[in-house]
C-alpha atoms as a PDB file:
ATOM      1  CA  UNK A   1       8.566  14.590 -15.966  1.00  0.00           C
ATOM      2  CA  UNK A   2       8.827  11.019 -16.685  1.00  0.00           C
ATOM      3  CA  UNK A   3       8.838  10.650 -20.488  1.00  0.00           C
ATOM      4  CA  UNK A   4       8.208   7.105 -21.577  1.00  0.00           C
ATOM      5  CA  UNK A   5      11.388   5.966 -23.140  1.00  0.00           C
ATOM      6  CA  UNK A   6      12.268   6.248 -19.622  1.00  0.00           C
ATOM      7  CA  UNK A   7      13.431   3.197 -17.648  1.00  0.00           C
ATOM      8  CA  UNK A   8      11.223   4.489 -15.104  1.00  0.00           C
ATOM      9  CA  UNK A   9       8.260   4.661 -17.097  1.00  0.00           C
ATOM     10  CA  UNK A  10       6.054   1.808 -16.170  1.00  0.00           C
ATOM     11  CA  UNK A  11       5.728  -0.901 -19.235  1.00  0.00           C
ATOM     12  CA  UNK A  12       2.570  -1.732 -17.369  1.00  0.00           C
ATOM     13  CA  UNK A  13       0.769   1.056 -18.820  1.00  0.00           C
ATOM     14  CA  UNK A  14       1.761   0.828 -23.028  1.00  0.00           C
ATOM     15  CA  UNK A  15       0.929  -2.670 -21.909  1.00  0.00           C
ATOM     16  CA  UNK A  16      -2.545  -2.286 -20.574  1.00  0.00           C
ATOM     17  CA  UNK A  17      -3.867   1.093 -22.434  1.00  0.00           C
ATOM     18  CA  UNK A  18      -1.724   0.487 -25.640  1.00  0.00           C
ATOM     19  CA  UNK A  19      -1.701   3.847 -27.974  1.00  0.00           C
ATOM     20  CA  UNK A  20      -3.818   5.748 -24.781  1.00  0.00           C
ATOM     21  CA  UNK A  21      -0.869   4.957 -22.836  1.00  0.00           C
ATOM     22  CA  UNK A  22       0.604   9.048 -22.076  1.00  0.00           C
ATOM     23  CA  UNK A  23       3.811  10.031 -23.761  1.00  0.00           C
ATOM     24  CA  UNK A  24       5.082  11.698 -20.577  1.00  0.00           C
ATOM     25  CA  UNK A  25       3.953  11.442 -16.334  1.00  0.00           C
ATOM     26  CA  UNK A  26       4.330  14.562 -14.325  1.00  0.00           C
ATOM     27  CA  UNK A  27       4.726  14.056 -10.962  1.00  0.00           C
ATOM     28  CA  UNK A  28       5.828  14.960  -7.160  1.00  0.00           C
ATOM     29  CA  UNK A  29       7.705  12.810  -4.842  1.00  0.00           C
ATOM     30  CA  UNK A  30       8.982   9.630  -4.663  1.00  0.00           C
ATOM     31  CA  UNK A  31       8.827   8.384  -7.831  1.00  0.00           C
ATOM     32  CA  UNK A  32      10.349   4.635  -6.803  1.00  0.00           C
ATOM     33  CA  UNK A  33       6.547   4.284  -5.356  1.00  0.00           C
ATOM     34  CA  UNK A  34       5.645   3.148  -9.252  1.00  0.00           C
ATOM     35  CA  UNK A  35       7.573  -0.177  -8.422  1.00  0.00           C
ATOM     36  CA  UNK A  36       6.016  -1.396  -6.030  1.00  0.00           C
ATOM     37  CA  UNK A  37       3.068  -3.398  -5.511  1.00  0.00           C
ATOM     38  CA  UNK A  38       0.277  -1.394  -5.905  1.00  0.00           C
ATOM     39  CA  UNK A  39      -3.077  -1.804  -4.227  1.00  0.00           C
ATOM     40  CA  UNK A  40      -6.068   0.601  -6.200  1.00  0.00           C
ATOM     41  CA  UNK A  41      -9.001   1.819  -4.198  1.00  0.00           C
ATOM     42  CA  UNK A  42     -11.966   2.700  -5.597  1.00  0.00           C
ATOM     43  CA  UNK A  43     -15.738   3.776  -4.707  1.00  0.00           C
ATOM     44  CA  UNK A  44     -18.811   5.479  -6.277  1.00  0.00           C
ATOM     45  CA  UNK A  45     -20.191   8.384  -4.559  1.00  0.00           C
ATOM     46  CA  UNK A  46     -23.291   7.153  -3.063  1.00  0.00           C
ATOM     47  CA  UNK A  47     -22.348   4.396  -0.940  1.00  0.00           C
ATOM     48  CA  UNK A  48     -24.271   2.978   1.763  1.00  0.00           C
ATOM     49  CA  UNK A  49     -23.525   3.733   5.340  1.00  0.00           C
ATOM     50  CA  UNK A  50     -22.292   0.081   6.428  1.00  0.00           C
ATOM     51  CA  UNK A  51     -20.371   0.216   3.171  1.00  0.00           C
ATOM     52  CA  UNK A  52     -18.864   3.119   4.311  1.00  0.00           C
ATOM     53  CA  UNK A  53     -17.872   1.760   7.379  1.00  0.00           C
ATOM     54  CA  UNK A  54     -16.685  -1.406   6.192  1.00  0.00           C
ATOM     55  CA  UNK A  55     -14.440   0.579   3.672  1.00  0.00           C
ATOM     56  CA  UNK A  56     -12.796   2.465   6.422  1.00  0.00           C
ATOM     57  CA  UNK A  57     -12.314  -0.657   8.189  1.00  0.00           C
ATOM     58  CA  UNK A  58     -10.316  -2.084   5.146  1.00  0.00           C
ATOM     59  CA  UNK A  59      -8.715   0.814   4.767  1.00  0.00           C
ATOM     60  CA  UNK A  60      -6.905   1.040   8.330  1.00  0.00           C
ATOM     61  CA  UNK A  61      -5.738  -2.267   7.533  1.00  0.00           C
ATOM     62  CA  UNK A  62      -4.335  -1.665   4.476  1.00  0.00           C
ATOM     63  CA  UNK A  63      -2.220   1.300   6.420  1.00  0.00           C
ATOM     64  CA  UNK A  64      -1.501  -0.924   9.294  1.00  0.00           C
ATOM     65  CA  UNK A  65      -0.587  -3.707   6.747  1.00  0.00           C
ATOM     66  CA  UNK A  66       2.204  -1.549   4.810  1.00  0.00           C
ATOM     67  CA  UNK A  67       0.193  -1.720   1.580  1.00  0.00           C
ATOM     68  CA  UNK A  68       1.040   0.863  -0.672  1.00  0.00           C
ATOM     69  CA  UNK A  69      -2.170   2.628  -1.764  1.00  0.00           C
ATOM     70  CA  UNK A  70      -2.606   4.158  -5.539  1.00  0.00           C
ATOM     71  CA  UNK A  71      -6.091   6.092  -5.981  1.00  0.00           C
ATOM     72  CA  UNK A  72      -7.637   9.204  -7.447  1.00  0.00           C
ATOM     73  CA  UNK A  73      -8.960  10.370  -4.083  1.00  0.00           C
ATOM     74  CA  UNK A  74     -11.720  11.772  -6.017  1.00  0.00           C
ATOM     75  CA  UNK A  75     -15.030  10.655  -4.380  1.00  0.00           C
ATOM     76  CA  UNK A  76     -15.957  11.655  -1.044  1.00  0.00           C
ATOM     77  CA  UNK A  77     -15.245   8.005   0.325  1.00  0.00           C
ATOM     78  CA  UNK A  78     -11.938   8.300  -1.222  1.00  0.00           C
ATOM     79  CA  UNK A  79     -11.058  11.403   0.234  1.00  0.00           C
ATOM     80  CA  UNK A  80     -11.368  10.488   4.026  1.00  0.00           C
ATOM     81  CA  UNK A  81      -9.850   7.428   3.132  1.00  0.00           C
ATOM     82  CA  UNK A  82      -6.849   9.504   2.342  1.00  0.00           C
ATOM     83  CA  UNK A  83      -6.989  11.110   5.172  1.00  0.00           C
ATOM     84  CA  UNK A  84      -6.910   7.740   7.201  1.00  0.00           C
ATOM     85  CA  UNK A  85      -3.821   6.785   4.926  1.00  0.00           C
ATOM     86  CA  UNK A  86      -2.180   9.747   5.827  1.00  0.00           C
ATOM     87  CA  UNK A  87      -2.243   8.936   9.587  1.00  0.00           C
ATOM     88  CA  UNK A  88       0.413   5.726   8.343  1.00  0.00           C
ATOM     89  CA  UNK A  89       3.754   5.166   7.086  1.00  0.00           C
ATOM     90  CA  UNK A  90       3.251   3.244   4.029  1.00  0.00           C
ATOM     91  CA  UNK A  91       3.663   4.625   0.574  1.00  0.00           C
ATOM     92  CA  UNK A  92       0.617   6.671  -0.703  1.00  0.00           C
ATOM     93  CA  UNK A  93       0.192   7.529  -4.596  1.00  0.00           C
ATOM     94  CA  UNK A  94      -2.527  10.266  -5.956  1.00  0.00           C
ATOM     95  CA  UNK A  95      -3.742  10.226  -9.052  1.00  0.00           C
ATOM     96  CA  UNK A  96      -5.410  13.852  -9.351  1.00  0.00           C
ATOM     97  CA  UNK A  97      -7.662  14.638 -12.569  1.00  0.00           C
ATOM     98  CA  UNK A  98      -5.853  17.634 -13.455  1.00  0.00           C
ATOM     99  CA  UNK A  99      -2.198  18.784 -14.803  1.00  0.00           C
ATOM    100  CA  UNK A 100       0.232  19.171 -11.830  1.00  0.00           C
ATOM    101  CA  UNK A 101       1.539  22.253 -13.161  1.00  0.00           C
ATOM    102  CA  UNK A 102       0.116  25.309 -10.897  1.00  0.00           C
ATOM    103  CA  UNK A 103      -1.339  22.521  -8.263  1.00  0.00           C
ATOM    104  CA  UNK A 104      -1.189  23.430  -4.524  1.00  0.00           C
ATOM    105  CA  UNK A 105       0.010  20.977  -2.777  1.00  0.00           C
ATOM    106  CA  UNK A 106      -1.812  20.719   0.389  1.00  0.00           C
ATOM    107  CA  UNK A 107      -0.007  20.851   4.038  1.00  0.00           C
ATOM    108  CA  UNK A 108      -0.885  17.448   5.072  1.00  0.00           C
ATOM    109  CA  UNK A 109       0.890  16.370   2.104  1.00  0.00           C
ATOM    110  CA  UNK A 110       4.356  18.078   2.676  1.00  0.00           C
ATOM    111  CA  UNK A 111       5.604  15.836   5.759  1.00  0.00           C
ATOM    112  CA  UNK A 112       5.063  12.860   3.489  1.00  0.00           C
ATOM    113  CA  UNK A 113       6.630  14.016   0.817  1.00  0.00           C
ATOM    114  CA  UNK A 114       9.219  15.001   2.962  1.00  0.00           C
ATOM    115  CA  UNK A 115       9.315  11.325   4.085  1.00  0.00           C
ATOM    116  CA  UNK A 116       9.506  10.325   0.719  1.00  0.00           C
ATOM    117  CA  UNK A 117       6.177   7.588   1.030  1.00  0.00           C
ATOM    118  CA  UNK A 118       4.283  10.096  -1.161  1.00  0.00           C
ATOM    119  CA  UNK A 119       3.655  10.404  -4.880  1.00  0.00           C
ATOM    120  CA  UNK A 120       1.705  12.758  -6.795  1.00  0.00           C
ATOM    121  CA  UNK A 121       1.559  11.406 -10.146  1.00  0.00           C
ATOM    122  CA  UNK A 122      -0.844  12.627 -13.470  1.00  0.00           C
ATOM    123  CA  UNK A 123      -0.569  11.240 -16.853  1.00  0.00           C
ATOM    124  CA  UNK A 124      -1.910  14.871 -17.928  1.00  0.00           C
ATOM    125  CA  UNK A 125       0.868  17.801 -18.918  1.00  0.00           C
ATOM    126  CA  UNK A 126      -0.566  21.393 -18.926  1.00  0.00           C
ATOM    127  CA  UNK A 127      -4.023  21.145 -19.045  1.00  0.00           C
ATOM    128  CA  UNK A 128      -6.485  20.411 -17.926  1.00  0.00           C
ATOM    129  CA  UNK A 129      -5.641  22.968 -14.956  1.00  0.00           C
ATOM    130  CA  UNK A 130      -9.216  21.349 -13.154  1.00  0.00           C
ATOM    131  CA  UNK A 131     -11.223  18.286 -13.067  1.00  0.00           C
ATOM    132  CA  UNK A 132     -13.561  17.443 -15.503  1.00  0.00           C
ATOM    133  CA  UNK A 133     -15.650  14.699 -17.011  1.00  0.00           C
ATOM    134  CA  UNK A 134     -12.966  13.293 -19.440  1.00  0.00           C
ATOM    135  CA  UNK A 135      -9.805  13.606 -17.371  1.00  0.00           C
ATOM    136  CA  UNK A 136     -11.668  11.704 -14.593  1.00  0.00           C
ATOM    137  CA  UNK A 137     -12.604   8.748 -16.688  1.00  0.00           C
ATOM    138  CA  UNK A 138      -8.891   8.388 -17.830  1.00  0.00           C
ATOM    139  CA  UNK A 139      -7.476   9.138 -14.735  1.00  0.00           C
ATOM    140  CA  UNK A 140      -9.328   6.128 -13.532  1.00  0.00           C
ATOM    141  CA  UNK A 141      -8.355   3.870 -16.260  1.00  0.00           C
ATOM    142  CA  UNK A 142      -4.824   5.138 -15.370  1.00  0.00           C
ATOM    143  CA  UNK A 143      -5.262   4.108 -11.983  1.00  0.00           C
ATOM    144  CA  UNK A 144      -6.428   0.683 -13.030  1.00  0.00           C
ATOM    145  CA  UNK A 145      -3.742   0.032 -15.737  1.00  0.00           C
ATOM    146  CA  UNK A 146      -0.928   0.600 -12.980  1.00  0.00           C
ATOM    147  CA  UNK A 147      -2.488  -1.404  -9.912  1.00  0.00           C
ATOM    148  CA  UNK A 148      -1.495  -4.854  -8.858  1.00  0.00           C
ATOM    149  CA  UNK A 149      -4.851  -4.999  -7.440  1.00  0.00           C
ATOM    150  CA  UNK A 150      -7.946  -3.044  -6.085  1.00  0.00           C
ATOM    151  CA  UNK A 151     -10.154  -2.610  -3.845  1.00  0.00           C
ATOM    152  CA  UNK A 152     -13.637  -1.920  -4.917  1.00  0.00           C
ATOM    153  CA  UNK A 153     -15.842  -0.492  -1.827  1.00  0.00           C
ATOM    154  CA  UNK A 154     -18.842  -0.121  -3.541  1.00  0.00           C
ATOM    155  CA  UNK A 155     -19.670   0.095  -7.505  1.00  0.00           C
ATOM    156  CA  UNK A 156     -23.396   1.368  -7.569  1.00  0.00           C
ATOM    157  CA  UNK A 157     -25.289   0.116 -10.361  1.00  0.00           C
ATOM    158  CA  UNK A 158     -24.611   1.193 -13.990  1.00  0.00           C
ATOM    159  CA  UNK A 159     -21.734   3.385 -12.174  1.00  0.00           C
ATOM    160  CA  UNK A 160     -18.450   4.653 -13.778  1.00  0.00           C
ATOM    161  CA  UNK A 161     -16.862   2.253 -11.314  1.00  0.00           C
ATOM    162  CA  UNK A 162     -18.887  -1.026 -12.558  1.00  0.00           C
ATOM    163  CA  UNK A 163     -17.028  -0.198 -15.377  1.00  0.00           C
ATOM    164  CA  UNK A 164     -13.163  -0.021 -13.876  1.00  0.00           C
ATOM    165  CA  UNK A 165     -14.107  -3.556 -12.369  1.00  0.00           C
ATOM    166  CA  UNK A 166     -14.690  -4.232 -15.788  1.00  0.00           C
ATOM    167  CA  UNK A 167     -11.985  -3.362 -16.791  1.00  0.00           C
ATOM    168  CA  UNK A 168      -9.351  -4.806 -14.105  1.00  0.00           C
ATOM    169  CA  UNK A 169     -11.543  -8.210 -14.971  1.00  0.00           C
ATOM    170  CA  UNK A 170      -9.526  -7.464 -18.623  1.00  0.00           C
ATOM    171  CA  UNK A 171      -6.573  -7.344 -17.187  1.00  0.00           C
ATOM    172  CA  UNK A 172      -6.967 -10.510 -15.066  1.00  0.00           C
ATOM    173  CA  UNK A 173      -6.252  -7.538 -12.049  1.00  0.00           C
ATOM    174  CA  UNK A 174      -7.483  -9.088  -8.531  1.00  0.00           C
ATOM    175  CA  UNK A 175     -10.291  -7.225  -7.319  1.00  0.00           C
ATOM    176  CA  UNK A 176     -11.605  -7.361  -3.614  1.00  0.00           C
ATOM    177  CA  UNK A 177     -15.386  -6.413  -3.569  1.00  0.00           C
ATOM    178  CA  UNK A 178     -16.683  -6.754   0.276  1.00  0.00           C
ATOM    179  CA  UNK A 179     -20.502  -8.391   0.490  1.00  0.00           C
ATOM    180  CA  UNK A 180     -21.741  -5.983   3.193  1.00  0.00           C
END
């Protein structure tokens, strides 16, 4: 655990979500990951195909690149974006919705880890053991507050997402929105 009269604890995130900010970060892996610059990805559900494709696209080149990648990997865009960030060396953070505690930690993830260019990292202790409604909200502001920038492959309208962008607009975070 990371509590956050740690050194380690990011400043970024009492900065950004003040009193919301968590008292303590569980995590897995590299934990140095947190200092560097951080590049958020994020995309509603029901993208359009040459969205999709574009996003993929953007996404190799972030790998290629060297870019170090911090997302929930919740939607199913973000998911096989993971899995094309996985194919790379560069440093990978997941945000999951959900306490660590009692996680499995997938196969794919172990070399990684064992590379140390992997970090699991939740601002939730204990509970909630799954995803739900309110963890995935927060987990997204989470995401936000701790990014250098993001990536925004697609916000659909009135979307959860149209509201992170939002958000990072706040924060004066740089956001890249493609015009496919």
């Amino acid at each position: 655990y990371l509590p956050q009269h740690s050194s380690d604890y990011p400043s970024i995130l009492i900065d950004r979500l003040g009193t919301d900010a968590p008292e303590r970060l569980a995590y897995i892996g590299n934990i140095k990951n947190l200092f560097l610059c951080k590049t958020a990805i994020f995309c509603s559900r029901n993208a359009p195909g040459d969205v999709i494709l574009h996003t993929f696209d953007k996404v190799a080149e972030f790998r290629d690149k060297g870019f170090c990648i911090i997302s929930g990997f919740h939607s199913p865009i973000e998911k096989e974006c993971l899995k094309l960030l996985m194919r790379g060396s560069q440093p990978i953070i997941i945000c999951p919705a959900r306490a660590l505690e009692g996680m499995r930690i997938y196969a794919d993830f172990m070399e990684a880890l064992e590379k140390d260019r992997l970090l699991i990292l939740s601002p939730f202790i204990n509970s909630p053991r799954r995803t739900n409604h309110q963890s995935a909200l927060f987990r997204n502001r989470f995401v936000s507050a701790l990014c250098d920038g993001a990536f925004i492959s697609f916000a659909g309208k009135d979307s959860y997402t149209e509201n992170i962008i939002r958000l990072l607009n706040l924060w004066n975070v740089r956001c890249y929105k493609p015009n496919v």
